[in-house]
Structure formats: C-alpha cells, structure tokens
PDB file of N, CA and C in Angstrom:
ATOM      1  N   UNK A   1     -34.262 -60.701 -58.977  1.00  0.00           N
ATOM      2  CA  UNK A   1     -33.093 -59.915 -58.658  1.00  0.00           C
ATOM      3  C   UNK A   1     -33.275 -59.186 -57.336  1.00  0.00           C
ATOM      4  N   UNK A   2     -34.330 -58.791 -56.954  1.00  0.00           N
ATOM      5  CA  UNK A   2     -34.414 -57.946 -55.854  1.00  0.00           C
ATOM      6  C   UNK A   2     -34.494 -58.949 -54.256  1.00  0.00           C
ATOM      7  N   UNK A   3     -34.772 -59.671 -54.732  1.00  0.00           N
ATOM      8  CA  UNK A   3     -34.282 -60.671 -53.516  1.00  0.00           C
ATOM      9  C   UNK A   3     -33.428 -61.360 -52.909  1.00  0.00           C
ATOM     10  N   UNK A   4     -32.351 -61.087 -53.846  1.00  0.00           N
ATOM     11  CA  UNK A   4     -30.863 -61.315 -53.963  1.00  0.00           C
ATOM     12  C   UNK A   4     -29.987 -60.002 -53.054  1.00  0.00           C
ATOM     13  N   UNK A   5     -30.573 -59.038 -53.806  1.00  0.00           N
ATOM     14  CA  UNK A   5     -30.340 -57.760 -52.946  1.00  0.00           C
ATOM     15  C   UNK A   5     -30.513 -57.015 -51.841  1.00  0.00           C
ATOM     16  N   UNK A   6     -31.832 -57.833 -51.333  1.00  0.00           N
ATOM     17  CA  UNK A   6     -32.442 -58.160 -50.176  1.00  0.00           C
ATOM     18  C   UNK A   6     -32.649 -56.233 -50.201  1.00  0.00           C
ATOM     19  N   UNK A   7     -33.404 -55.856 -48.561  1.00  0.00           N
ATOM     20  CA  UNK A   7     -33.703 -54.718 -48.349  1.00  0.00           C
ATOM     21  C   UNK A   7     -32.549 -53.132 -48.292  1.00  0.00           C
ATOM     22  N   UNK A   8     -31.419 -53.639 -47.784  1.00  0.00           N
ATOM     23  CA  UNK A   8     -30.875 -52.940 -47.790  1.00  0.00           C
ATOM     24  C   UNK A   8     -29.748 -52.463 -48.710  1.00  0.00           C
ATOM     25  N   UNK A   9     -29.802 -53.502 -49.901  1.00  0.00           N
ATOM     26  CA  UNK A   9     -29.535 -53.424 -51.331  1.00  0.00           C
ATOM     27  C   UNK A   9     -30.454 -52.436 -52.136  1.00  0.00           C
ATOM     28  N   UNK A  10     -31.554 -53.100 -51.803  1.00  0.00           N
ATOM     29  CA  UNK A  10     -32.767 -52.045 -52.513  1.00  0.00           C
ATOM     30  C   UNK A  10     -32.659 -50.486 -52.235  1.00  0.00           C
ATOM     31  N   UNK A  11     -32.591 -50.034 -50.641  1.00  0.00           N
ATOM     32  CA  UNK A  11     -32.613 -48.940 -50.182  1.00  0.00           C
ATOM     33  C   UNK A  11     -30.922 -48.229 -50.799  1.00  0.00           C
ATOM     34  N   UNK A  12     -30.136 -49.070 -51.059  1.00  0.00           N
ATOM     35  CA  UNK A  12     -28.965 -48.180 -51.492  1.00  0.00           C
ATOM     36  C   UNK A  12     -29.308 -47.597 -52.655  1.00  0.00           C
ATOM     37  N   UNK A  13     -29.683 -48.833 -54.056  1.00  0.00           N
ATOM     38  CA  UNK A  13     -30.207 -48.427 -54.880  1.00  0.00           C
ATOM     39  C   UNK A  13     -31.484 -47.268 -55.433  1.00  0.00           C
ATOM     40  N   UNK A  14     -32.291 -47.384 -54.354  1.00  0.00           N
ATOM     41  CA  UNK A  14     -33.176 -45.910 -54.498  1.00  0.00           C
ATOM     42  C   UNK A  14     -32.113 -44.361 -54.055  1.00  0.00           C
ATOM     43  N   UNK A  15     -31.476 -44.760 -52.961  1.00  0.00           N
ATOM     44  CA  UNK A  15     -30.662 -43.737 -52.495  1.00  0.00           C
ATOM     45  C   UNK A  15     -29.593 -43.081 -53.684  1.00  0.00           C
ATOM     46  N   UNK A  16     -29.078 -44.376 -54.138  1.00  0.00           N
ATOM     47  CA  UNK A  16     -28.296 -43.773 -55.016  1.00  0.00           C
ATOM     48  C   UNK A  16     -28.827 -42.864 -56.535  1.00  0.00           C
ATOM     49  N   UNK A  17     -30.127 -43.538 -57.026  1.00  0.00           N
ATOM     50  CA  UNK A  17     -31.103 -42.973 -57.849  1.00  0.00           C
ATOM     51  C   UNK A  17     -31.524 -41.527 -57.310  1.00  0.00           C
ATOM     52  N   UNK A  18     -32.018 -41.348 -56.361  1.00  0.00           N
ATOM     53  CA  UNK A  18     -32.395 -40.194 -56.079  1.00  0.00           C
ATOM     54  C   UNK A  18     -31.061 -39.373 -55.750  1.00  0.00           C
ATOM     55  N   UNK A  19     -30.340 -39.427 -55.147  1.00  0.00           N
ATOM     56  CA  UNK A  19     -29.201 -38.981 -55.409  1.00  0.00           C
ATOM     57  C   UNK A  19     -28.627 -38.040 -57.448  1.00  0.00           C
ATOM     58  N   UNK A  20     -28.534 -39.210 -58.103  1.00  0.00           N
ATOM     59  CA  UNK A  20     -28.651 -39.007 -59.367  1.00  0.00           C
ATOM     60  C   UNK A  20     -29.444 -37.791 -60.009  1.00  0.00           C
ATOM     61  N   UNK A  21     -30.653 -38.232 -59.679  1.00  0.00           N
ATOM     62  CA  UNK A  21     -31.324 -37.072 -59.810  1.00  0.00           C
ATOM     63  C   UNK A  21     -31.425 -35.954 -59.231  1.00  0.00           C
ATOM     64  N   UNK A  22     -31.340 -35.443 -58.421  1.00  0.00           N
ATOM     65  CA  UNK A  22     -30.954 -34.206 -57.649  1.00  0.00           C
ATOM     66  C   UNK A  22     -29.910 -33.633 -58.362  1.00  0.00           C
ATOM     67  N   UNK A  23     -29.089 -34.166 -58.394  1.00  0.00           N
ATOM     68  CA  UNK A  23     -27.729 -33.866 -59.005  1.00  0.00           C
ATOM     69  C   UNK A  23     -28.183 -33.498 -60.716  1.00  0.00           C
ATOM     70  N   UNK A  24     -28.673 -34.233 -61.445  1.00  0.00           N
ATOM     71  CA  UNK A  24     -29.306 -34.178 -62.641  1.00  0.00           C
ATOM     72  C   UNK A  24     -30.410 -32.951 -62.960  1.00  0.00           C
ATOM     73  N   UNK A  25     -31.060 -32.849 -61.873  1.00  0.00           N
ATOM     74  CA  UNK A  25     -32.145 -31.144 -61.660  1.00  0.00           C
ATOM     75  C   UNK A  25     -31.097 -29.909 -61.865  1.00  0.00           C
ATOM     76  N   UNK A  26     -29.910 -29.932 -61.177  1.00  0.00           N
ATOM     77  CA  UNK A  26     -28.976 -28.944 -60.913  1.00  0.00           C
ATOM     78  C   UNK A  26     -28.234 -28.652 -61.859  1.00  0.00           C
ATOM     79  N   UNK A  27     -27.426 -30.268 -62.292  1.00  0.00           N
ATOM     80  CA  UNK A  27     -26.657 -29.904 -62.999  1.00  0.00           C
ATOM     81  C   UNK A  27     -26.533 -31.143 -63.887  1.00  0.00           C
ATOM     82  N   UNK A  28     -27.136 -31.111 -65.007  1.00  0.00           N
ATOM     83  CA  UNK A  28     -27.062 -32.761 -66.130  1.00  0.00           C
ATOM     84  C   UNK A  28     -25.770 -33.275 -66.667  1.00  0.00           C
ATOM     85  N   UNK A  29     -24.972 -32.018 -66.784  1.00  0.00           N
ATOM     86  CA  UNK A  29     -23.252 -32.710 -67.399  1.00  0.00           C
ATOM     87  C   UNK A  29     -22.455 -33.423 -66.159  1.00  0.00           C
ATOM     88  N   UNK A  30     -22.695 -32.807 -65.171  1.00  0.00           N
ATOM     89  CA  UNK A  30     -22.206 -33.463 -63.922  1.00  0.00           C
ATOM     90  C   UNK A  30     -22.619 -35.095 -63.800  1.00  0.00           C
ATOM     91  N   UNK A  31     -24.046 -35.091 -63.795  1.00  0.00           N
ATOM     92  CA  UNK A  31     -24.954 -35.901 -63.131  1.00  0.00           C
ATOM     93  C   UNK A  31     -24.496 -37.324 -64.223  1.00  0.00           C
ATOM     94  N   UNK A  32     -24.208 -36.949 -65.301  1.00  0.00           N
ATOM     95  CA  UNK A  32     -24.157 -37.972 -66.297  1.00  0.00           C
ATOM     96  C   UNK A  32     -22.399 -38.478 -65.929  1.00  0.00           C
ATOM     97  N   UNK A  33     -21.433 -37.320 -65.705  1.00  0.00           N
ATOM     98  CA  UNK A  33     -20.389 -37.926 -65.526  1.00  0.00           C
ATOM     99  C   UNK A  33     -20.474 -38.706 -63.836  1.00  0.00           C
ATOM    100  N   UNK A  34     -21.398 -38.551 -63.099  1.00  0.00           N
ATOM    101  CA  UNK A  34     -21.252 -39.438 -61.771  1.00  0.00           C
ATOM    102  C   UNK A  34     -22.087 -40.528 -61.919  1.00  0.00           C
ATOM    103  N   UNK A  35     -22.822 -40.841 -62.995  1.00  0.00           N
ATOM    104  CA  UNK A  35     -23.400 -41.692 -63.586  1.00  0.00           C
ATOM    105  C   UNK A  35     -22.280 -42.755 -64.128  1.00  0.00           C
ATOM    106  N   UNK A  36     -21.522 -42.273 -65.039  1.00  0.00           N
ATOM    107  CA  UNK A  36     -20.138 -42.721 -65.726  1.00  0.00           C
ATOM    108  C   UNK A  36     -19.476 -43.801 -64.740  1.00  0.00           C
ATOM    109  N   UNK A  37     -18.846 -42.801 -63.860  1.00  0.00           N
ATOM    110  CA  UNK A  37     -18.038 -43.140 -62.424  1.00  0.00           C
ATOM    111  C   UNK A  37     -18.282 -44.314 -61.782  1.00  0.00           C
ATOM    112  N   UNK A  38     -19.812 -44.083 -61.401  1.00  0.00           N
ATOM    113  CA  UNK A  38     -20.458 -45.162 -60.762  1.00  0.00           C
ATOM    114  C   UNK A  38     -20.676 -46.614 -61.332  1.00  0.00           C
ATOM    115  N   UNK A  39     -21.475 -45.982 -63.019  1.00  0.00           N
ATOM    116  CA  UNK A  39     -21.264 -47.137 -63.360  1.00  0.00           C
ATOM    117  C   UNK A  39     -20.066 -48.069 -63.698  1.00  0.00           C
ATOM    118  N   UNK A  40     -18.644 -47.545 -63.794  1.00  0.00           N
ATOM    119  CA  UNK A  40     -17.177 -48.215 -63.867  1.00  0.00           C
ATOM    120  C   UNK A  40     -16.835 -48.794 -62.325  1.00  0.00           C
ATOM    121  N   UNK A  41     -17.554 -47.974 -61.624  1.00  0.00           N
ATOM    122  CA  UNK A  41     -17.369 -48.827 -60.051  1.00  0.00           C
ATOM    123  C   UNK A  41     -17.881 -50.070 -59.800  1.00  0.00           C
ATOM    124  N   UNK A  42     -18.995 -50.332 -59.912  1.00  0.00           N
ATOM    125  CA  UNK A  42     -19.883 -51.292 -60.023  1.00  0.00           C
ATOM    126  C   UNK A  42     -19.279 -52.300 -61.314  1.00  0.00           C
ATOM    127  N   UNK A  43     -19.057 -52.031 -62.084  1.00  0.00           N
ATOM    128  CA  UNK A  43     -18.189 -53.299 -63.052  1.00  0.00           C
ATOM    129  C   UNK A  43     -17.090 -53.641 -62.201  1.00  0.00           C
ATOM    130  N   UNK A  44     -16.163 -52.499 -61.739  1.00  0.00           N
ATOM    131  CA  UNK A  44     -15.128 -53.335 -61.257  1.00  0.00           C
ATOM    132  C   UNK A  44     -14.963 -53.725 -59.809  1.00  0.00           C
ATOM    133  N   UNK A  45     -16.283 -53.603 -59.222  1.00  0.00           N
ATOM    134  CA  UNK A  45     -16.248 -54.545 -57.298  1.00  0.00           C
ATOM    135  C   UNK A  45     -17.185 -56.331 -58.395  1.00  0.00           C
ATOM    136  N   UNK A  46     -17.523 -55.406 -59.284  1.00  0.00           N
ATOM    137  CA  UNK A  46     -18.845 -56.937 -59.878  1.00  0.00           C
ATOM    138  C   UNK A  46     -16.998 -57.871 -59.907  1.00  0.00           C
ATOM    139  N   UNK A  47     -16.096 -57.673 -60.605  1.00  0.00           N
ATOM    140  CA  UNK A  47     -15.489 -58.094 -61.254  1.00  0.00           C
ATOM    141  C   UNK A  47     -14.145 -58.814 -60.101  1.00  0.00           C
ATOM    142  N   UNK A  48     -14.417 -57.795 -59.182  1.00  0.00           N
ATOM    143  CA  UNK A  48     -13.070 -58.630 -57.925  1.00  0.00           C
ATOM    144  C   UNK A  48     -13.632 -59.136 -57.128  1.00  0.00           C
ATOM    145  N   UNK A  49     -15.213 -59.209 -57.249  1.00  0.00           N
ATOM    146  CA  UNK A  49     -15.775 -60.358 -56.241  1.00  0.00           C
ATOM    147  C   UNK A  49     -16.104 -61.723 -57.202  1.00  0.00           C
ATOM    148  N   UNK A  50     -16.184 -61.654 -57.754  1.00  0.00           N
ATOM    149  CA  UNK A  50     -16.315 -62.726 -58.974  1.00  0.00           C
ATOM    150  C   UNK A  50     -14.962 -63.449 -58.819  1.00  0.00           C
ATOM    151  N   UNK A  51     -13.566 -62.570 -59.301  1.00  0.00           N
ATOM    152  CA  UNK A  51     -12.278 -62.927 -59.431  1.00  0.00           C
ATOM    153  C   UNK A  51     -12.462 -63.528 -57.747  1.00  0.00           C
ATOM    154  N   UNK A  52     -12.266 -63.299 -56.928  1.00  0.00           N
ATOM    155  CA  UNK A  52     -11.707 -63.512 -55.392  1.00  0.00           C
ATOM    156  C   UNK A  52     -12.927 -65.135 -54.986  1.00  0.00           C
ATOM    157  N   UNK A  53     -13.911 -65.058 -55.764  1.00  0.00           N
ATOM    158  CA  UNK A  53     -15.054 -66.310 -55.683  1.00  0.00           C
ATOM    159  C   UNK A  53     -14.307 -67.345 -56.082  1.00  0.00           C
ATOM    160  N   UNK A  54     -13.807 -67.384 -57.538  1.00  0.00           N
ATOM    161  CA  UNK A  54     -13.753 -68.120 -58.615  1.00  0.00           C
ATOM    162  C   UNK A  54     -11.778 -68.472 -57.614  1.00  0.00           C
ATOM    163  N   UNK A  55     -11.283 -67.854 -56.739  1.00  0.00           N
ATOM    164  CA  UNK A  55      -9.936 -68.038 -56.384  1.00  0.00           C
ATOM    165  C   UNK A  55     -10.604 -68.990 -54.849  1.00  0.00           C
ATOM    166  N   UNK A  56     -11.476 -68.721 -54.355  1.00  0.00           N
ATOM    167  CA  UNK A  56     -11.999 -69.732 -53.348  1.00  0.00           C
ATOM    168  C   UNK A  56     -12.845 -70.859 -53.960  1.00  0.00           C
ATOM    169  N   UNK A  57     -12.633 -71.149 -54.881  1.00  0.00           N
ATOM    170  CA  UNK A  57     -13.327 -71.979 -55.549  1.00  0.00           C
ATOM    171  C   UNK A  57     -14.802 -71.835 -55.417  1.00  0.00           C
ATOM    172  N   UNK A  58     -15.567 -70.554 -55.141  1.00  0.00           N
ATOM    173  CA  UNK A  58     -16.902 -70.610 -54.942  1.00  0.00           C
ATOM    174  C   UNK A  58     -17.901 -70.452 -56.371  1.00  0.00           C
ATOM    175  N   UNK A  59     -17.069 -69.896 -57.752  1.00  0.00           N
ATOM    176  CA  UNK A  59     -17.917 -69.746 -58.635  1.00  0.00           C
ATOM    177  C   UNK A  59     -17.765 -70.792 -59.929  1.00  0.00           C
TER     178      UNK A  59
END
C-alpha cells in the first residue's frame, strides 16, 4: 500500500495523524468528531474517483 501512495501520500498521512493528535491532547470530543469528518471525506473522493474511472472505462 505505501507504494501506491508513494512519498507524498505518506507525508500527508503522517501530517494528517499528527494533526489528529494535537487536536486529541487538547481536546478528544473535537478530535474524534474531525476524525468522523475526515473519515466520510475519504469514502466519498474514494467513491467519485472510482465512479469517474469506471465512466472512462478505466476500472
């Protein structure tokens, strides 16, 4: 998986983790609802790049 994501996939993903946590030190009800957020974001770009593939015939 991480090679798919190549380096600057990786570096978002730590960014966004540490991010998380900071936020999570401060304040945990927050941190869990931008947890929430994020994770519904990420389903739905997973889901219109998939859709927009599968419409170029790429998937």
């Amino acid at each position: 998986m991480l090679d798919k994501l190549g380096a600057q996939g990786v570096l978002g993903a730590v960014l966004v983790l540490a991010g998380l946590g900071i936020v999570a030190y401060n304040a945990p009800i927050v941190a869990v609802g931008l947890f929430v957020v994020l994770l519904g974001l990420t389903i739905l770009v997973r889901r219109g790049l998939r859709a927009g593939m599968e419409m170029m015939g790429m998937a």
